[in-house]
N, C-alpha and C. Protein backbone atom coordinates (compact mmCIF):
# COMPACT_ATOMS: atom_id res chain seq x y z
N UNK A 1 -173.66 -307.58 34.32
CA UNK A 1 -172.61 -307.32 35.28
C UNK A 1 -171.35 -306.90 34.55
N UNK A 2 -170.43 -306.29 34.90
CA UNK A 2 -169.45 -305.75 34.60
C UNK A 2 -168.20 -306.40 34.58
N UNK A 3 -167.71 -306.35 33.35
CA UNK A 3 -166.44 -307.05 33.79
C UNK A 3 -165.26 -306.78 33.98
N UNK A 4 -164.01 -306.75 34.54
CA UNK A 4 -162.73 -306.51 34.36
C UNK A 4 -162.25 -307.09 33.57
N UNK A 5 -161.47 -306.46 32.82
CA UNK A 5 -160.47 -306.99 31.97
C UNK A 5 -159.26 -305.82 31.64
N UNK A 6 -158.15 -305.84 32.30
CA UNK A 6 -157.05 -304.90 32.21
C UNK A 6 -156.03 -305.49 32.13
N UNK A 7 -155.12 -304.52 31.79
CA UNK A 7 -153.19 -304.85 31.39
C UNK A 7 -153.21 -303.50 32.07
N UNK A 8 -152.15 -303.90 33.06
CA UNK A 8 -151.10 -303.09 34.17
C UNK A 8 -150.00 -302.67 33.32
N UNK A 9 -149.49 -303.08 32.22
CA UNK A 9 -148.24 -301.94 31.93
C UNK A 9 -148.39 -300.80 31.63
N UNK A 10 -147.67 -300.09 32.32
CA UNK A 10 -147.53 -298.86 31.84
C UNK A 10 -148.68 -297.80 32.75
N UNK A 11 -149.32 -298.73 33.83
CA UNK A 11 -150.20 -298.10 34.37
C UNK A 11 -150.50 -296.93 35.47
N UNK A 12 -150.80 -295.41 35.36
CA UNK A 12 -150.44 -294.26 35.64
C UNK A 12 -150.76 -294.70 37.30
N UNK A 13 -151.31 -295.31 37.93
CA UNK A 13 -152.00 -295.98 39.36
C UNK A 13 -150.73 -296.03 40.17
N UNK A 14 -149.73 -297.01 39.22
CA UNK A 14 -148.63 -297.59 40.31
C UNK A 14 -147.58 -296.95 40.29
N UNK A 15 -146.79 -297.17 41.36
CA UNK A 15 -145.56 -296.89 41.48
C UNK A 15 -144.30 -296.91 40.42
N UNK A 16 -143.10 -296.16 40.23
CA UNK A 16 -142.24 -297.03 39.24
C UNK A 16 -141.82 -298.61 39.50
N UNK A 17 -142.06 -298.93 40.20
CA UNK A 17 -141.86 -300.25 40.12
C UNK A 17 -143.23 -301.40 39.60
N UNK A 18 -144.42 -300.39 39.89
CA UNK A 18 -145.52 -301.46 39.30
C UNK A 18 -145.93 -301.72 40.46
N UNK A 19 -146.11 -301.21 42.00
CA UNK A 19 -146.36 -301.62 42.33
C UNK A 19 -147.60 -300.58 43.04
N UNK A 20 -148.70 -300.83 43.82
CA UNK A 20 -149.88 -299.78 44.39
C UNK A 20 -151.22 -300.68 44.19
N UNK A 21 -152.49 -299.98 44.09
CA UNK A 21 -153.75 -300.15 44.49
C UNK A 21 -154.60 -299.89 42.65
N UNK A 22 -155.16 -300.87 42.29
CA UNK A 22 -156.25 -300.44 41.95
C UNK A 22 -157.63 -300.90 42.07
N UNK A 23 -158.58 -299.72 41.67
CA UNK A 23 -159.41 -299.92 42.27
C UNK A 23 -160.56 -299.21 41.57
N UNK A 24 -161.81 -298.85 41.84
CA UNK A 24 -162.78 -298.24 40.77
C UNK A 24 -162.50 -296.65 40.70
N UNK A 25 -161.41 -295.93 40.98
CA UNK A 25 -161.07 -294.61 41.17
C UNK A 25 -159.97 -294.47 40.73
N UNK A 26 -159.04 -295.53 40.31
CA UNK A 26 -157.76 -295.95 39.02
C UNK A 26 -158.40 -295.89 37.90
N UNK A 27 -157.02 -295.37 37.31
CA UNK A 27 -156.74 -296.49 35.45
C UNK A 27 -155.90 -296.45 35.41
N UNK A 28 -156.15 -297.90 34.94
CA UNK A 28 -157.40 -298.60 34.62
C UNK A 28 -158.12 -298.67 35.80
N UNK A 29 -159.01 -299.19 36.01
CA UNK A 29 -160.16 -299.36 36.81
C UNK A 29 -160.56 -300.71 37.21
N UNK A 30 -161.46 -300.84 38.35
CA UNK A 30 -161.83 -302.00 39.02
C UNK A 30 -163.54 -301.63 38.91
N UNK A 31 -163.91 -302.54 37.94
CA UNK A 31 -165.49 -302.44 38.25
C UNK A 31 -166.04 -302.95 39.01
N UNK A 32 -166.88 -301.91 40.09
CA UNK A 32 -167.79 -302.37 41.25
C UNK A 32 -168.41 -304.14 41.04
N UNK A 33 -168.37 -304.59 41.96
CA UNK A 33 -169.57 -305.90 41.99
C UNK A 33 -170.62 -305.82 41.97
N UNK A 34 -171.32 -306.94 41.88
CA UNK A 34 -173.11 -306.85 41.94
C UNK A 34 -172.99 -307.92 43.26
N UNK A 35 -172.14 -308.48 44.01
CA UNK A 35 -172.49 -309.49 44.87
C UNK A 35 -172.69 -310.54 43.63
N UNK A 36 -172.37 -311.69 44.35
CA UNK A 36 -172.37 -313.02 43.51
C UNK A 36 -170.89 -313.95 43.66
N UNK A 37 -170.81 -314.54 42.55
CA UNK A 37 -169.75 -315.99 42.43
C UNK A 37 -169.02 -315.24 40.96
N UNK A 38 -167.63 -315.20 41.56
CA UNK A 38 -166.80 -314.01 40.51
C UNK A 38 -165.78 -315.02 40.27
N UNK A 39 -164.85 -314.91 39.03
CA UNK A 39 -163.19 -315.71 38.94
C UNK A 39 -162.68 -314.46 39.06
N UNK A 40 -161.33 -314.81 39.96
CA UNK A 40 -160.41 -313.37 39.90
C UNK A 40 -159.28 -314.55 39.41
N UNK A 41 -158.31 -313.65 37.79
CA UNK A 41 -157.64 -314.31 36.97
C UNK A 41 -156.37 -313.91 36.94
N UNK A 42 -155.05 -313.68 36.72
CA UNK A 42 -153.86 -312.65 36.70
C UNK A 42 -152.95 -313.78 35.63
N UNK A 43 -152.63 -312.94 34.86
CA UNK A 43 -151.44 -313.99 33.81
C UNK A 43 -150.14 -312.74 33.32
N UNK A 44 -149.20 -313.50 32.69
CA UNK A 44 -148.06 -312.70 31.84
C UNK A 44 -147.35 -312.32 32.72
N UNK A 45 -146.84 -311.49 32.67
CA UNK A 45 -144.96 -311.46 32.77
C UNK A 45 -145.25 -311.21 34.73
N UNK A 46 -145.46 -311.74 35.28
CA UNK A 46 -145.31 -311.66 36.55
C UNK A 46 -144.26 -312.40 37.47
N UNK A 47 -143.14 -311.58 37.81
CA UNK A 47 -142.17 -312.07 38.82
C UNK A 47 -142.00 -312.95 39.07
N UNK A 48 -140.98 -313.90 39.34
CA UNK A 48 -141.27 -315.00 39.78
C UNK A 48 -140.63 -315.26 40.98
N UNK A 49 -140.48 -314.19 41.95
CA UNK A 49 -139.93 -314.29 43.43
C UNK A 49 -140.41 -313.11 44.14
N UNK A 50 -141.07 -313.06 45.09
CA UNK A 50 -141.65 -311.75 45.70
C UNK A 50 -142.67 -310.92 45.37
N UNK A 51 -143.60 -311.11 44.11
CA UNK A 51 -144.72 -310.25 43.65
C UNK A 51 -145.86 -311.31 44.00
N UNK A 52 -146.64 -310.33 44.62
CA UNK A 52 -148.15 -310.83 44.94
C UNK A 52 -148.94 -309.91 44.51
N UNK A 53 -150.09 -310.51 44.09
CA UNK A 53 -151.51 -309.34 43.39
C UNK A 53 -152.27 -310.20 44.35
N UNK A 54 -153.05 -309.28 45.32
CA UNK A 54 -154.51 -309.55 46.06
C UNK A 54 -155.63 -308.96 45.58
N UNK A 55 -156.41 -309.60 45.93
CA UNK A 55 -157.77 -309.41 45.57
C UNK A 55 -158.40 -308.85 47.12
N UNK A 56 -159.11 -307.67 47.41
CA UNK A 56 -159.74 -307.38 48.02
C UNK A 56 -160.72 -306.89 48.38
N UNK A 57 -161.81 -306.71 49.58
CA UNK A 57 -163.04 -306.18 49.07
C UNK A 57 -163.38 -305.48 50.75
N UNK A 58 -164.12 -304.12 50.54
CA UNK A 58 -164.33 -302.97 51.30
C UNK A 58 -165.40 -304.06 52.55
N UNK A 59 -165.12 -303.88 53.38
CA UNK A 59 -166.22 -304.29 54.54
C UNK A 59 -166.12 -303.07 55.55
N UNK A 60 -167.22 -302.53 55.45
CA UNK A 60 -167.08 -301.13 56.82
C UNK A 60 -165.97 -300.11 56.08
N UNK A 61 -165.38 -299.92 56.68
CA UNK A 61 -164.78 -298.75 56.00
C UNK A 61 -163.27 -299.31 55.78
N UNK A 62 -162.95 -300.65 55.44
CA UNK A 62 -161.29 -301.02 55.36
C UNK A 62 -161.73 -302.08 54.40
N UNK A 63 -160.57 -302.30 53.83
CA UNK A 63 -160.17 -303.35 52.59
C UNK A 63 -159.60 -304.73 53.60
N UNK A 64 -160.15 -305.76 53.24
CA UNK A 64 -159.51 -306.82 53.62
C UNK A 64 -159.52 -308.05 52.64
N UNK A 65 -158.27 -308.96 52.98
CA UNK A 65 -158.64 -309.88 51.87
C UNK A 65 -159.52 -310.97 51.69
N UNK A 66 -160.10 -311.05 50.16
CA UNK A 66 -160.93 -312.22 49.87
C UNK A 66 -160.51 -313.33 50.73
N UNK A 67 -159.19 -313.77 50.05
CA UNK A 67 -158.77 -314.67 51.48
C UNK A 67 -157.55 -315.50 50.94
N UNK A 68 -157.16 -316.34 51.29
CA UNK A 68 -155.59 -317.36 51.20
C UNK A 68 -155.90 -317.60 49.06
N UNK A 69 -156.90 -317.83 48.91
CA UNK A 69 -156.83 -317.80 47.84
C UNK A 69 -156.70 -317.05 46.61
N UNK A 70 -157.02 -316.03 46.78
CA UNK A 70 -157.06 -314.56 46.25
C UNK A 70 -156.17 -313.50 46.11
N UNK A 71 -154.59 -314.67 46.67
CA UNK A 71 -153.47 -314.22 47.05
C UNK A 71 -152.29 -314.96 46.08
N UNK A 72 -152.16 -313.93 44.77
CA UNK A 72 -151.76 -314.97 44.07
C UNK A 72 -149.95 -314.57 43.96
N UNK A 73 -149.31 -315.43 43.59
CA UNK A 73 -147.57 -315.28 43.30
C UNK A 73 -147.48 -315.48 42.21
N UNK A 74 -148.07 -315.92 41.28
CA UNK A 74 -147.66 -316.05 40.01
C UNK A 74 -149.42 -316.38 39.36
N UNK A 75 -149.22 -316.78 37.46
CA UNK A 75 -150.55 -316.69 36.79
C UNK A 75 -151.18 -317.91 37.52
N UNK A 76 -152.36 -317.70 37.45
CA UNK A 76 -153.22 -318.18 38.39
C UNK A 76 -154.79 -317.70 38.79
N UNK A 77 -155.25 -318.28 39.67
CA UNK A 77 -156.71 -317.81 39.49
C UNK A 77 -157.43 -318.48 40.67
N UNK A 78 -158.69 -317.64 41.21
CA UNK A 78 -159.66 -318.42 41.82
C UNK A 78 -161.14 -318.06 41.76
N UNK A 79 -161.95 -319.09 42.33
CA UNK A 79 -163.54 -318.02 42.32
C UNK A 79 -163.77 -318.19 43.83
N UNK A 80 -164.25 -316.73 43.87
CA UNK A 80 -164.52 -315.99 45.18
C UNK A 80 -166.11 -315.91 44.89
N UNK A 81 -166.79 -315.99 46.53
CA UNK A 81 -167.91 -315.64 46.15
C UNK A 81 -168.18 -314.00 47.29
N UNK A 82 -169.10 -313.14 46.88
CA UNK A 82 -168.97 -311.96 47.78
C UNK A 82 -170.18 -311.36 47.64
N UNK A 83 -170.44 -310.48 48.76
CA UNK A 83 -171.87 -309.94 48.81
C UNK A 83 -171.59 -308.73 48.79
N UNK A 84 -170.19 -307.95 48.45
CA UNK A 84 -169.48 -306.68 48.18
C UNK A 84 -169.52 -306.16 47.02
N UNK A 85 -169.55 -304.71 46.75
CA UNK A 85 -169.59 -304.23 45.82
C UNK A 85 -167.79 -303.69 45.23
N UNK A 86 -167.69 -303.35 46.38
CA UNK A 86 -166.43 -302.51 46.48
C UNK A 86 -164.97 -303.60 46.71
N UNK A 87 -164.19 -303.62 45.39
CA UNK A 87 -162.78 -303.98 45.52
C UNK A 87 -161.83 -303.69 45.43
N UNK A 88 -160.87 -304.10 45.33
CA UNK A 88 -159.69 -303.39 44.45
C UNK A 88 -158.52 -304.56 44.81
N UNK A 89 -157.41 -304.36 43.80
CA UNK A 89 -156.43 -305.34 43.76
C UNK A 89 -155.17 -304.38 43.90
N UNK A 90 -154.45 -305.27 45.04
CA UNK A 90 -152.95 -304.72 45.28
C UNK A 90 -152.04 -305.65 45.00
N UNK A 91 -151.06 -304.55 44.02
CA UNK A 91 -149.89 -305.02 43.65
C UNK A 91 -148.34 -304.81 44.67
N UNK A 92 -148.19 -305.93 44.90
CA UNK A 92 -146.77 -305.83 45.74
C UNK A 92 -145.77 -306.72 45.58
N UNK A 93 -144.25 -306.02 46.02
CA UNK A 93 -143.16 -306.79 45.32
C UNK A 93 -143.28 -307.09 43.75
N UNK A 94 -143.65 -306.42 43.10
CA UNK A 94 -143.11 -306.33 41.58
C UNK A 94 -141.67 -305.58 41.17
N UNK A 95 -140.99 -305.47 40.72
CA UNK A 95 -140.09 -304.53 40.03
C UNK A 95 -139.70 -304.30 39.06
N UNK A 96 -140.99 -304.27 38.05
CA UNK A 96 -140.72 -303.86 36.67
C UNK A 96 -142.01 -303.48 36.23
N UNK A 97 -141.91 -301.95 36.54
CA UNK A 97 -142.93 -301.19 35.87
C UNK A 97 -144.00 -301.72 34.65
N UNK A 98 -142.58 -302.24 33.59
CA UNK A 98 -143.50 -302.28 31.98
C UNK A 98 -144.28 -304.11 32.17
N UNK A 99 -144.09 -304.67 33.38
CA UNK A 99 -144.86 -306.06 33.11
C UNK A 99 -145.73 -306.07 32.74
N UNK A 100 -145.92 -306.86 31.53
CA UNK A 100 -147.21 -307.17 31.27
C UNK A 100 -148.08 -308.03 31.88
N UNK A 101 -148.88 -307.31 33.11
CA UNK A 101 -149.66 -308.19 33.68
C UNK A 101 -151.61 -308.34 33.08
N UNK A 102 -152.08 -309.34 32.47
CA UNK A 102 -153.34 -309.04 32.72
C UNK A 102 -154.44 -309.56 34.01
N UNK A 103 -155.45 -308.72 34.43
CA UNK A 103 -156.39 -309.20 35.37
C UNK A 103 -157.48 -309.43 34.79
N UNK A 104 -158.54 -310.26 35.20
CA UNK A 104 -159.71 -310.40 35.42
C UNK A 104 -160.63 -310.62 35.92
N UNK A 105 -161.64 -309.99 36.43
CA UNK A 105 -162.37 -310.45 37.44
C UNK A 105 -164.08 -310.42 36.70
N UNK A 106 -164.02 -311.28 36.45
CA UNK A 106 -165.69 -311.99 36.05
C UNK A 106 -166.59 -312.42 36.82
N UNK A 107 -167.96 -312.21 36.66
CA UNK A 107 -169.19 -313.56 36.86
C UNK A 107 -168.67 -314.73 36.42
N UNK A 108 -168.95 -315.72 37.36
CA UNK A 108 -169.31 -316.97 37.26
C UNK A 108 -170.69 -317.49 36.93
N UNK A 109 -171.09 -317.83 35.34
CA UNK A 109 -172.47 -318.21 35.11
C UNK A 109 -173.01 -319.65 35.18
């Protein structure tokens, strides 16, 4: 299975502020799922008033979220389980382009 592992600075995807969508059609990139029990991870220089990174996943033809947990404000983490292939993570309320944010989204073995 595939894993994520990215740093958002400097990333051509978002906005000047750092903020937008990525997803498996970004870069960096969001690697598809296999379905299963995943950790979605986010650490480093992340805001500490108003920035949220979601975790989301395609059902039918719209993105919705994993869920209350997957909704993070600061470093942090959860495991999601999903029968989706298709995700992507949105960045909102950031305002500083160069943050060093990293993600991850793994198998759980």
């Amino acid at each position: 299975m595939d894993v994520t592992n990215i740093n958002i600075a400097s990333s051509g995807a978002l906005d000047g502020n750092g903020n937008g969508v990525l997803n498996a059609t970004t870069t960096p990139k969001i690697n598809p799922l296999r379905g299963g029990t995943y950790c979605f991870l986010a650490s480093g220089a992340i805001p500490a008033s108003g920035c949220t990174i979601t975790l989301q996943q395609k059902v039918g033809a719209n993105y919705v979220d994993v869920g209350d947990d997957a909704v993070l404000t600061g470093p942090g983490g959860c495991v999601f389980t999903t029968s989706q292939s298709d995700v992507q993570v949105v960045i909102a309320g950031n305002n500083a382009s160069a943050n060093s944010i990293d993600i991850v989204i793994a198998p759980v073995q």
